[in-house]
PDB file of N, CA and C in Angstrom:
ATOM      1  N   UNK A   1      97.891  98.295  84.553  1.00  0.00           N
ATOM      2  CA  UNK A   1      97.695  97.948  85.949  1.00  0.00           C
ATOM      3  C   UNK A   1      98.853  97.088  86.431  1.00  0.00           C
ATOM      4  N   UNK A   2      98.856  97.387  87.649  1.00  0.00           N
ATOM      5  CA  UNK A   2     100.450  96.718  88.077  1.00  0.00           C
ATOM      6  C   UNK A   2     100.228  95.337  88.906  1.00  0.00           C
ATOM      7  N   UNK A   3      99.968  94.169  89.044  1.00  0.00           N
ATOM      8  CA  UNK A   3      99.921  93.133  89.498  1.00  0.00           C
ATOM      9  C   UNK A   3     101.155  92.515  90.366  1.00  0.00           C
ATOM     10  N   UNK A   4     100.932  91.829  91.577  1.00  0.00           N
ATOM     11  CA  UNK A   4     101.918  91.166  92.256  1.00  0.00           C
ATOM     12  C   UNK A   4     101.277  89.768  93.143  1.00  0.00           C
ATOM     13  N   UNK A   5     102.017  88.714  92.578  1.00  0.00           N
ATOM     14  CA  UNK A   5     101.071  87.564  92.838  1.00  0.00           C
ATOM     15  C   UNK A   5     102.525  86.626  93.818  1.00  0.00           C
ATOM     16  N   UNK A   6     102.383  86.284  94.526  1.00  0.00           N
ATOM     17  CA  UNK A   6     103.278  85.369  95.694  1.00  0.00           C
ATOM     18  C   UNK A   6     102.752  84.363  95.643  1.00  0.00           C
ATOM     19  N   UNK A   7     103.176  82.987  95.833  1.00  0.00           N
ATOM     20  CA  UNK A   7     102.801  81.718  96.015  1.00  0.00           C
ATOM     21  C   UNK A   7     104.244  80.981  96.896  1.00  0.00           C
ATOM     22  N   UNK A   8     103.596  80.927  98.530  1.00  0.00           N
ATOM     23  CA  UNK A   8     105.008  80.665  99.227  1.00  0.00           C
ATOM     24  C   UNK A   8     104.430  78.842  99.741  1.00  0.00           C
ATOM     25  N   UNK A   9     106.091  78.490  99.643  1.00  0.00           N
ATOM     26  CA  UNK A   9     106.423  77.023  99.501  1.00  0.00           C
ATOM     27  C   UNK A   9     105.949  76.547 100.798  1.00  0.00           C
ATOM     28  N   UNK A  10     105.190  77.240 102.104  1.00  0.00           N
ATOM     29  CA  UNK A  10     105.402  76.810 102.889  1.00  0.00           C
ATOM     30  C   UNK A  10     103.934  77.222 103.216  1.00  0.00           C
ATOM     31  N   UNK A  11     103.036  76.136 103.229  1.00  0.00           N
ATOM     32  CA  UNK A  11     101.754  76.946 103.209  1.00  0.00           C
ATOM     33  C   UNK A  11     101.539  76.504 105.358  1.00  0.00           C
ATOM     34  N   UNK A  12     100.212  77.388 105.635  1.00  0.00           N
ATOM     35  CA  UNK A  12      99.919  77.347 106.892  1.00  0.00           C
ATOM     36  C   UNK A  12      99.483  76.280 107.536  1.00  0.00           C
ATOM     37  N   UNK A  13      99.326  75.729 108.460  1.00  0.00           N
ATOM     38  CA  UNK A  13      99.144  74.325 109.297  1.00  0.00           C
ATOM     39  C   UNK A  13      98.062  73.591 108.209  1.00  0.00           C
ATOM     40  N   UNK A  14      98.055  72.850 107.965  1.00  0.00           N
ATOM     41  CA  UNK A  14      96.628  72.252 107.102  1.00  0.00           C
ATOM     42  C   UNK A  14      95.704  72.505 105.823  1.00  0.00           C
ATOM     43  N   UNK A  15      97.189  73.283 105.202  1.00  0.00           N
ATOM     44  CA  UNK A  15      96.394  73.672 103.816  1.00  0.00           C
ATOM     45  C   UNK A  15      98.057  73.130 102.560  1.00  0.00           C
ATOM     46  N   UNK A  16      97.404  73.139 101.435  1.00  0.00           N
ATOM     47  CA  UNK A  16      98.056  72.576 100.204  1.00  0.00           C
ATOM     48  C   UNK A  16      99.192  74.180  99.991  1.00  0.00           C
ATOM     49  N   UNK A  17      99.036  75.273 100.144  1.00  0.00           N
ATOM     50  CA  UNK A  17      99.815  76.081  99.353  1.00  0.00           C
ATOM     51  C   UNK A  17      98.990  77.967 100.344  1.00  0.00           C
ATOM     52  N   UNK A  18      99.960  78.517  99.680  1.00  0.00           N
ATOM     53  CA  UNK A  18      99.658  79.617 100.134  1.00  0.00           C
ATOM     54  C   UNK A  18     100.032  80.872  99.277  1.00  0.00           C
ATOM     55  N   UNK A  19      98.879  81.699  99.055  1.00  0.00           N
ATOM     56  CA  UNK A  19      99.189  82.552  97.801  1.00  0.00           C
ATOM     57  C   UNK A  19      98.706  84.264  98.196  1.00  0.00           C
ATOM     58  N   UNK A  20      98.973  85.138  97.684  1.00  0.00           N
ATOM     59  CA  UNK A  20      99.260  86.373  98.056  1.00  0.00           C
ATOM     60  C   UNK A  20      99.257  87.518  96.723  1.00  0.00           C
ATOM     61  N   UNK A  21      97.585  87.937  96.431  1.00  0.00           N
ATOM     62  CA  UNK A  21      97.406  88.710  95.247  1.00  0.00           C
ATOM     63  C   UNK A  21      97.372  90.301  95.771  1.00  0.00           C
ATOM     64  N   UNK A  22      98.182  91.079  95.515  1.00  0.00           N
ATOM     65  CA  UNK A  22      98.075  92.489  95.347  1.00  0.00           C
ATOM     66  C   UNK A  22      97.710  93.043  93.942  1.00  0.00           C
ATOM     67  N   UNK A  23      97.130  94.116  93.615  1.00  0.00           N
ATOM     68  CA  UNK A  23      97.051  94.232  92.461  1.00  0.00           C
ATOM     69  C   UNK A  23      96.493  96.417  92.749  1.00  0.00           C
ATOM     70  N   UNK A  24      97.591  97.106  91.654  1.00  0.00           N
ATOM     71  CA  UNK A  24      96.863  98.703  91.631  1.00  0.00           C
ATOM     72  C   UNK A  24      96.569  98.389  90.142  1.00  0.00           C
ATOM     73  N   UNK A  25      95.341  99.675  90.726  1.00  0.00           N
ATOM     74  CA  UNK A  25      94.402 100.011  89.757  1.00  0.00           C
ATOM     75  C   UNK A  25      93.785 101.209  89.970  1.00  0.00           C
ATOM     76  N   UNK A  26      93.913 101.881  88.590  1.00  0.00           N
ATOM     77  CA  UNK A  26      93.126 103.328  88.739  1.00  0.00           C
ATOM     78  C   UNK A  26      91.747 103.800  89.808  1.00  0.00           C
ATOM     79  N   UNK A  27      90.900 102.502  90.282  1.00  0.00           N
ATOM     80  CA  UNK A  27      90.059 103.206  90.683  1.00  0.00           C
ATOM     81  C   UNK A  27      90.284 103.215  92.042  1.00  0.00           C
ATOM     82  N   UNK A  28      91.346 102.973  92.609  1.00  0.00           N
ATOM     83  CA  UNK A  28      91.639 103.456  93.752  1.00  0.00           C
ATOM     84  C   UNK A  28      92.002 105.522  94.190  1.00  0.00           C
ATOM     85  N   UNK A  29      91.555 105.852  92.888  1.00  0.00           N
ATOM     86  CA  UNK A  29      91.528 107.245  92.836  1.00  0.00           C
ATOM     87  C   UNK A  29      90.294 107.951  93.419  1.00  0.00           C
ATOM     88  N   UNK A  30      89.322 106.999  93.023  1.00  0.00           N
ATOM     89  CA  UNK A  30      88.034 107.266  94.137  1.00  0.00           C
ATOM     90  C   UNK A  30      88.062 107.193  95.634  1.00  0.00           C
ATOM     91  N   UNK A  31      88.924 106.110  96.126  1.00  0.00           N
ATOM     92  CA  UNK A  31      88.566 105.954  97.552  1.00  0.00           C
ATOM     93  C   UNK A  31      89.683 107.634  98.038  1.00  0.00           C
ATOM     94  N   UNK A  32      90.808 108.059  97.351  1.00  0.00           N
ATOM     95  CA  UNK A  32      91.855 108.718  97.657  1.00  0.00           C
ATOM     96  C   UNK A  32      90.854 110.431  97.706  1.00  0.00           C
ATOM     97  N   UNK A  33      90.141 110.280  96.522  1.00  0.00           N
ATOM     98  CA  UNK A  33      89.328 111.237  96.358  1.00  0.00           C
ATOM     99  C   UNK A  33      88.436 111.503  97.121  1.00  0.00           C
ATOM    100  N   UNK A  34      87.611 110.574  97.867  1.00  0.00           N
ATOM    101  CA  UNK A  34      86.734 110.770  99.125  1.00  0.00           C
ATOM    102  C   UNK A  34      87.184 111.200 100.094  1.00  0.00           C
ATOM    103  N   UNK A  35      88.248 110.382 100.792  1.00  0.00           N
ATOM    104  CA  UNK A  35      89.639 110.931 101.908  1.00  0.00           C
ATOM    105  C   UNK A  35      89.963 112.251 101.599  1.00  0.00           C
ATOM    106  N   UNK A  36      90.518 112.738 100.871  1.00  0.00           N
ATOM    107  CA  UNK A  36      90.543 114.335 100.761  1.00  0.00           C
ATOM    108  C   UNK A  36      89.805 115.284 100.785  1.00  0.00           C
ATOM    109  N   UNK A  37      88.272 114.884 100.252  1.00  0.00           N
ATOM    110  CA  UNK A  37      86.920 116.070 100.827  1.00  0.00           C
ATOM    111  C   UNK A  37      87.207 115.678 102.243  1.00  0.00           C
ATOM    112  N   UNK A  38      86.539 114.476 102.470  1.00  0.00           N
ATOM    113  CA  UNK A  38      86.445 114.160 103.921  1.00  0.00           C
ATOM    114  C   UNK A  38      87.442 115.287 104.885  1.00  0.00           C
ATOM    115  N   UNK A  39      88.839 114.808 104.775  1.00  0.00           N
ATOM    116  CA  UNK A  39      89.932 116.241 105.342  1.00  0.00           C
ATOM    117  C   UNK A  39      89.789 117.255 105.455  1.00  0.00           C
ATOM    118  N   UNK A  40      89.839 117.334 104.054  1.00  0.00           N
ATOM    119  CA  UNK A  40      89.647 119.281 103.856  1.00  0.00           C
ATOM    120  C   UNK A  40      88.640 119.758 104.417  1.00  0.00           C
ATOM    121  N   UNK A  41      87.508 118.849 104.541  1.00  0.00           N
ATOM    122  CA  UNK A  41      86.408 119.388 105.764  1.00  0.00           C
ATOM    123  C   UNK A  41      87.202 119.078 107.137  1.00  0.00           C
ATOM    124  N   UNK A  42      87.620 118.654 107.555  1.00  0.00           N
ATOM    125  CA  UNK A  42      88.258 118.844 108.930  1.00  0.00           C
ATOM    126  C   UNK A  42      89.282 119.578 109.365  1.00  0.00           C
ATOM    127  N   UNK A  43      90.142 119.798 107.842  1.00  0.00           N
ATOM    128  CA  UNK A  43      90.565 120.638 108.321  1.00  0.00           C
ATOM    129  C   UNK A  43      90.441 121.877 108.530  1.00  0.00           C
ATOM    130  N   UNK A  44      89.332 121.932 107.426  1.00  0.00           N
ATOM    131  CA  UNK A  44      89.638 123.947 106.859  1.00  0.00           C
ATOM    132  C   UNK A  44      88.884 124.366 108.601  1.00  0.00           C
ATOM    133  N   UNK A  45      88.165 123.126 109.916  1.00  0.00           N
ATOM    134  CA  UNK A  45      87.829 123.288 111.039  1.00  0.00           C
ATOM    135  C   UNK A  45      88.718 123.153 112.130  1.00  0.00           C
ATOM    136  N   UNK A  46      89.549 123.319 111.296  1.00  0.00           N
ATOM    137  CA  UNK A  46      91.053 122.462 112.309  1.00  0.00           C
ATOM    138  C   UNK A  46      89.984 121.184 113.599  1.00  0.00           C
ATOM    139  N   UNK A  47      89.455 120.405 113.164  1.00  0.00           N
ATOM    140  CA  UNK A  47      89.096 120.012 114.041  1.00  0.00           C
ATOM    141  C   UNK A  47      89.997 118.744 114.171  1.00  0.00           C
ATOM    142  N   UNK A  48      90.703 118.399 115.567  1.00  0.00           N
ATOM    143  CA  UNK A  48      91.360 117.648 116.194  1.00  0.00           C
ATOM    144  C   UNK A  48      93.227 117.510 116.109  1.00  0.00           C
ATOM    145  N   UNK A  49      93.125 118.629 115.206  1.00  0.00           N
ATOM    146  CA  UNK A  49      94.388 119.538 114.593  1.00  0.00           C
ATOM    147  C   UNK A  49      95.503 119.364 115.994  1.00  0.00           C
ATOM    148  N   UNK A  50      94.947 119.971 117.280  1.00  0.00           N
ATOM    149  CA  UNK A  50      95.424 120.392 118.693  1.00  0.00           C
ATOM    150  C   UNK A  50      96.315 119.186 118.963  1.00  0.00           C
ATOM    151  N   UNK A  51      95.370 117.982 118.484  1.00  0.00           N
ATOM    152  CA  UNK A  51      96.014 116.669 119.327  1.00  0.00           C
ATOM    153  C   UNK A  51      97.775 116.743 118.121  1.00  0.00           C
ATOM    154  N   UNK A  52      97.565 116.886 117.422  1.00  0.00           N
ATOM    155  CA  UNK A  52      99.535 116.298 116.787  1.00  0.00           C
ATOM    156  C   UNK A  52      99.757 117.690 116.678  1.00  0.00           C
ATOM    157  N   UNK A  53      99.679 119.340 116.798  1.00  0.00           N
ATOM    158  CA  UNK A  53     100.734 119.893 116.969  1.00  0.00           C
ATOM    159  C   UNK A  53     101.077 119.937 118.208  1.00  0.00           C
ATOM    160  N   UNK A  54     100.110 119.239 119.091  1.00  0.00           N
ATOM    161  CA  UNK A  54     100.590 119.258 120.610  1.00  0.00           C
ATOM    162  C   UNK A  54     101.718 118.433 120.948  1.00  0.00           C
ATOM    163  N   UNK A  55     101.901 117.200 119.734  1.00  0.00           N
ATOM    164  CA  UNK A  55     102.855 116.307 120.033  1.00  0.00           C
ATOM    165  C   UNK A  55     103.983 116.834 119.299  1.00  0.00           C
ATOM    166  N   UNK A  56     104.047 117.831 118.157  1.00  0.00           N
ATOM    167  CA  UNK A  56     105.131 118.262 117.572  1.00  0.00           C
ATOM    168  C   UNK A  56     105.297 118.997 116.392  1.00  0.00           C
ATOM    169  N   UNK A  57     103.918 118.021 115.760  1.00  0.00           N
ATOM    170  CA  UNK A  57     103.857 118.245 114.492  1.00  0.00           C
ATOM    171  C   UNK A  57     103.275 119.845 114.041  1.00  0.00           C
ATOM    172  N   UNK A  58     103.944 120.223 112.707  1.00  0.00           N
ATOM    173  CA  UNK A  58     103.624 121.561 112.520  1.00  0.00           C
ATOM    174  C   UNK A  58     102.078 121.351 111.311  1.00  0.00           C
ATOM    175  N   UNK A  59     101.604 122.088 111.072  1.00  0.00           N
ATOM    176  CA  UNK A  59     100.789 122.351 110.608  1.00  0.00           C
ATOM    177  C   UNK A  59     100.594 122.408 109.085  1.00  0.00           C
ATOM    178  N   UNK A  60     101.726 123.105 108.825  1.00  0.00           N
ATOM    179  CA  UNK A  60     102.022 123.032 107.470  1.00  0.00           C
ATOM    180  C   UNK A  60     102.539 121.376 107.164  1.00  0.00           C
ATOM    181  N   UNK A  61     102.878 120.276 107.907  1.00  0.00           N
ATOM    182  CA  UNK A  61     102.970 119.195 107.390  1.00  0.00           C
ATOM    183  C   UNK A  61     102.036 118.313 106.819  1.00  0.00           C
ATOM    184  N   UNK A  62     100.505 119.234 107.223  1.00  0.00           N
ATOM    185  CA  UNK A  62      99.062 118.360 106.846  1.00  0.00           C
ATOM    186  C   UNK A  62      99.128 118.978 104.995  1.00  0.00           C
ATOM    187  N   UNK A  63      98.921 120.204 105.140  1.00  0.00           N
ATOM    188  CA  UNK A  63      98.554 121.074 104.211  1.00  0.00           C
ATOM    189  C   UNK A  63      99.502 120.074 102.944  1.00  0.00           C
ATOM    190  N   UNK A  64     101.135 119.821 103.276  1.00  0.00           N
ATOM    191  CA  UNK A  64     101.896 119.233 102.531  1.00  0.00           C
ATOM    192  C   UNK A  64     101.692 117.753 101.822  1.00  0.00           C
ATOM    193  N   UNK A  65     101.313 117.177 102.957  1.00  0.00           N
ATOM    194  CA  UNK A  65     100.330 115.655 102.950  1.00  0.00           C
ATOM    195  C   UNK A  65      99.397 115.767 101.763  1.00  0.00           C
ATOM    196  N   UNK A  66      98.536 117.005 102.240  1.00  0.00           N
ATOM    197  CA  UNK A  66      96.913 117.024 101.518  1.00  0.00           C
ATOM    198  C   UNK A  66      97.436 117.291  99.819  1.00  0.00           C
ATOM    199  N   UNK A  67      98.790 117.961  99.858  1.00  0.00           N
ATOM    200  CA  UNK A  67      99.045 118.499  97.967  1.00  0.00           C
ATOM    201  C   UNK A  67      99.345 117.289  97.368  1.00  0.00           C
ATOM    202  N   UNK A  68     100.339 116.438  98.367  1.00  0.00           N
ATOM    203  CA  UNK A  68     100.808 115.086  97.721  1.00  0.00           C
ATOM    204  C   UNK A  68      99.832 114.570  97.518  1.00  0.00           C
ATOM    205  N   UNK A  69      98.828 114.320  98.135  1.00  0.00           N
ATOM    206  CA  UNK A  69      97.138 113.347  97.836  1.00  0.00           C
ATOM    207  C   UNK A  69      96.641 113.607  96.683  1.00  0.00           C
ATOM    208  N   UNK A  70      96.919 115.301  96.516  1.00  0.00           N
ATOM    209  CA  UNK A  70      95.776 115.751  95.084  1.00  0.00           C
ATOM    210  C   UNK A  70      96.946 115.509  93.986  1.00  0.00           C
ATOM    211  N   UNK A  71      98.274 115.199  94.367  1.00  0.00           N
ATOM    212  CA  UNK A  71      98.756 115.070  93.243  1.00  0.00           C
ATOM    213  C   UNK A  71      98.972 113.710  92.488  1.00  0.00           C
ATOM    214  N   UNK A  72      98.768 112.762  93.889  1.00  0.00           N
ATOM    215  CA  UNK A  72      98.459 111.062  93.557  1.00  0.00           C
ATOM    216  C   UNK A  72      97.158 111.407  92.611  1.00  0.00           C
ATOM    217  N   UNK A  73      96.244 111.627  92.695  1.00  0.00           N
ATOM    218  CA  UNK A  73      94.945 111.587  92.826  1.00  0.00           C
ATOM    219  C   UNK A  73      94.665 112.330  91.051  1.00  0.00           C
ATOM    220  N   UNK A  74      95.567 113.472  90.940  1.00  0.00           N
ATOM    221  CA  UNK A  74      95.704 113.570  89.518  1.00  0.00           C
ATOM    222  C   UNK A  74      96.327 112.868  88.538  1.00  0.00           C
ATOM    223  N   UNK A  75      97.340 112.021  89.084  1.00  0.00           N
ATOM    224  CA  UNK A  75      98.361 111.190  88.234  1.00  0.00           C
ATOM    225  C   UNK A  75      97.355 110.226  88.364  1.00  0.00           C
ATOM    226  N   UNK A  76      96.778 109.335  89.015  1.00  0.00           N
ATOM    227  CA  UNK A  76      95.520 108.585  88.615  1.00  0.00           C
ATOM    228  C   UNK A  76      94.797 108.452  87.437  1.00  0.00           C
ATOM    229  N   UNK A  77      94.021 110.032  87.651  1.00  0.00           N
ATOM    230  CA  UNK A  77      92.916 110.500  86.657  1.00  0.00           C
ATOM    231  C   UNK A  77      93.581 110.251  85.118  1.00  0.00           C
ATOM    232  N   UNK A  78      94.887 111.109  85.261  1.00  0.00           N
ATOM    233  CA  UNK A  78      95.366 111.356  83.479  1.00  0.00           C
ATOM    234  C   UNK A  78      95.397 109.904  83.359  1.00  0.00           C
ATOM    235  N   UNK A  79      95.864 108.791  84.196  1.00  0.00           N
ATOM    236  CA  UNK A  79      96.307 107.396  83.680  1.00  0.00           C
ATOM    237  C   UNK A  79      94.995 106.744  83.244  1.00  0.00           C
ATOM    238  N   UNK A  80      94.005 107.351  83.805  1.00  0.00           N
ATOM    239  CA  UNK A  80      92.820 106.796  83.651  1.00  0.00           C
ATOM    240  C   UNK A  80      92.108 107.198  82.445  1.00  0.00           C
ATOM    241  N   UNK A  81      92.518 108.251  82.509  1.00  0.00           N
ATOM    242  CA  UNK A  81      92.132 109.345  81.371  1.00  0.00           C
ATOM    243  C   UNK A  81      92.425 108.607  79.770  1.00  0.00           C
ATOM    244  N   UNK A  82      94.305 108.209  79.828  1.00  0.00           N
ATOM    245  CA  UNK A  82      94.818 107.434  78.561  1.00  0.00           C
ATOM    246  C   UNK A  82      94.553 106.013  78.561  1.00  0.00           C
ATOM    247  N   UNK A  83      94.132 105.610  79.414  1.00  0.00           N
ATOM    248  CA  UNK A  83      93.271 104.518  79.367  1.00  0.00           C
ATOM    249  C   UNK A  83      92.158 103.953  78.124  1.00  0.00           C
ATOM    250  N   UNK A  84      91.366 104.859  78.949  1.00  0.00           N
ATOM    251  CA  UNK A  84      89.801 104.991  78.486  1.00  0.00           C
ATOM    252  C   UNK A  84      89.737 105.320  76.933  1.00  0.00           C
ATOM    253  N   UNK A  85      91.101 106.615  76.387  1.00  0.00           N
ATOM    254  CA  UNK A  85      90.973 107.213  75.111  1.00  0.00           C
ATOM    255  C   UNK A  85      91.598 105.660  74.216  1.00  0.00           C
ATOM    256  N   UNK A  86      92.631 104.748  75.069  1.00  0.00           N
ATOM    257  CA  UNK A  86      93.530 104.084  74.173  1.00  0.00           C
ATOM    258  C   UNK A  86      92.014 102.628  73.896  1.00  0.00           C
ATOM    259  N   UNK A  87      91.360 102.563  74.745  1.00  0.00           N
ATOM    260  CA  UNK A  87      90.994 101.778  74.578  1.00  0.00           C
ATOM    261  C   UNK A  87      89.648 101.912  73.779  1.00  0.00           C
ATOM    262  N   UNK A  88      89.307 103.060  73.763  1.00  0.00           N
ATOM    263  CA  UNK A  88      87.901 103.982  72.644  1.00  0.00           C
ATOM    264  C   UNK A  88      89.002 103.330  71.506  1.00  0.00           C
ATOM    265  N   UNK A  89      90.288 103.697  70.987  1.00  0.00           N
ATOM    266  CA  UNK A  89      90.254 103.824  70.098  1.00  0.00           C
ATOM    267  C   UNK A  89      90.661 102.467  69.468  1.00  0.00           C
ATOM    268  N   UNK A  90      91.277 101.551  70.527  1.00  0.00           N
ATOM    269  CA  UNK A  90      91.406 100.060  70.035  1.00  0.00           C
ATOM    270  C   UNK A  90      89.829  99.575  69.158  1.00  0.00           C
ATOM    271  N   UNK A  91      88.959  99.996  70.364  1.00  0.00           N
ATOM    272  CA  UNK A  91      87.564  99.327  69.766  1.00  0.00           C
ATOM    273  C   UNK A  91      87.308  99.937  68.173  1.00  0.00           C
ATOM    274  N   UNK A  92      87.074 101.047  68.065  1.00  0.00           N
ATOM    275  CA  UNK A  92      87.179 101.849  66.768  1.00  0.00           C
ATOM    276  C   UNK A  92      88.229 100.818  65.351  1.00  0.00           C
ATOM    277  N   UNK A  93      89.341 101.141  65.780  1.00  0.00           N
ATOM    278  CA  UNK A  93      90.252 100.171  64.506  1.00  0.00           C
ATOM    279  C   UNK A  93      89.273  99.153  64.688  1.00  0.00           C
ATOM    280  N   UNK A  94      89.014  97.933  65.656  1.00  0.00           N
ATOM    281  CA  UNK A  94      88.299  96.882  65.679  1.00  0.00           C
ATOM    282  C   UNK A  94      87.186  96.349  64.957  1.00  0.00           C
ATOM    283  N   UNK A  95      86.573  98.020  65.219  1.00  0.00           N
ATOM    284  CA  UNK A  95      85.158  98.160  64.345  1.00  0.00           C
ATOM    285  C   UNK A  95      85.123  98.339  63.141  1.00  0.00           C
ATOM    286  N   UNK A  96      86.065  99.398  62.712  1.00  0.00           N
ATOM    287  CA  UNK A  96      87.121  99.752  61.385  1.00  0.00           C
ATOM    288  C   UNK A  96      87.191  98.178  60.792  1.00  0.00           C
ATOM    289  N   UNK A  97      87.909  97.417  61.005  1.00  0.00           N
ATOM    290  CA  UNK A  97      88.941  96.319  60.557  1.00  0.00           C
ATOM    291  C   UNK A  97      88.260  95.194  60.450  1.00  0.00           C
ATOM    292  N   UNK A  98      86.982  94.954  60.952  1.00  0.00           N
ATOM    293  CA  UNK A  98      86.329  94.062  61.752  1.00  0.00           C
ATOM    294  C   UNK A  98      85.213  93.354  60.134  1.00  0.00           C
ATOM    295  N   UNK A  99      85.547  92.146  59.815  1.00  0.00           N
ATOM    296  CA  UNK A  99      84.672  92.184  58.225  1.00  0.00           C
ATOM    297  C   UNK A  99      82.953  92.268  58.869  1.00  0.00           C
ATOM    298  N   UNK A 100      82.144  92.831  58.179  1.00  0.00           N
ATOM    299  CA  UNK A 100      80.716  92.542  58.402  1.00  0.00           C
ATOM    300  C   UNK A 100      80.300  91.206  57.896  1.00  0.00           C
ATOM    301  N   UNK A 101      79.429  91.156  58.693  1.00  0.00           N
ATOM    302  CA  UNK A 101      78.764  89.409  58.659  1.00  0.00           C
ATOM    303  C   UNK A 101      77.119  90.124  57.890  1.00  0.00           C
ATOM    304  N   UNK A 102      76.746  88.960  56.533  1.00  0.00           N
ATOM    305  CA  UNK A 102      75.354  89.233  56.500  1.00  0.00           C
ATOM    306  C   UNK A 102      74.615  88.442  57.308  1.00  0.00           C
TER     307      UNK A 102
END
């Protein structure tokens, strides 16, 4: 997981400090994953489609959007995927390695 933590020298009118946590994490693959049914139901209705090719946009730029999403959305999963296996198998050695207590 990728973490980004700020702490700026100059905090706001009446406070000691000022700090600034971002942080990704795999399960933001769920919210990405909802957003894309959600779409693909609107679009496969083109519903509201009219309003941005009216302003320019072509059509095929959604369709392009929607592949990049499923392809975030798979690079997620596998990360999530070697996750889950690396950490099955940490516990395992653990359990392996681990002396029994009577």
């Amino acid at each position: 997981n990728n973490v980004k933590t700020a702490v700026c020298d100059i905090p706001p009118r009446g406070l000691r400090m000022s700090a600034t946590f971002i942080g990704n994490n795999t399960s933001i693959q769920e919210l990405f994953s909802r957003i894309s049914e959600q779409f693909g139901a609107m679009f496969r209705r083109k519903a509201f489609l009219h309003w941005y090719t009216g302003e320019g946009m072509d059509e095929m730029e959604f369709t392009e959007a929607h592949s990049n999403m499923m392809d975030l959305i798979n690079e997620y999963s596998s990360i999530r995927m070697l996750e889950s296996t690396m950490t099955r198998t940490s516990t395992q050695r653990s359990t392996i390695t681990s002396p029994r207590r009577n």
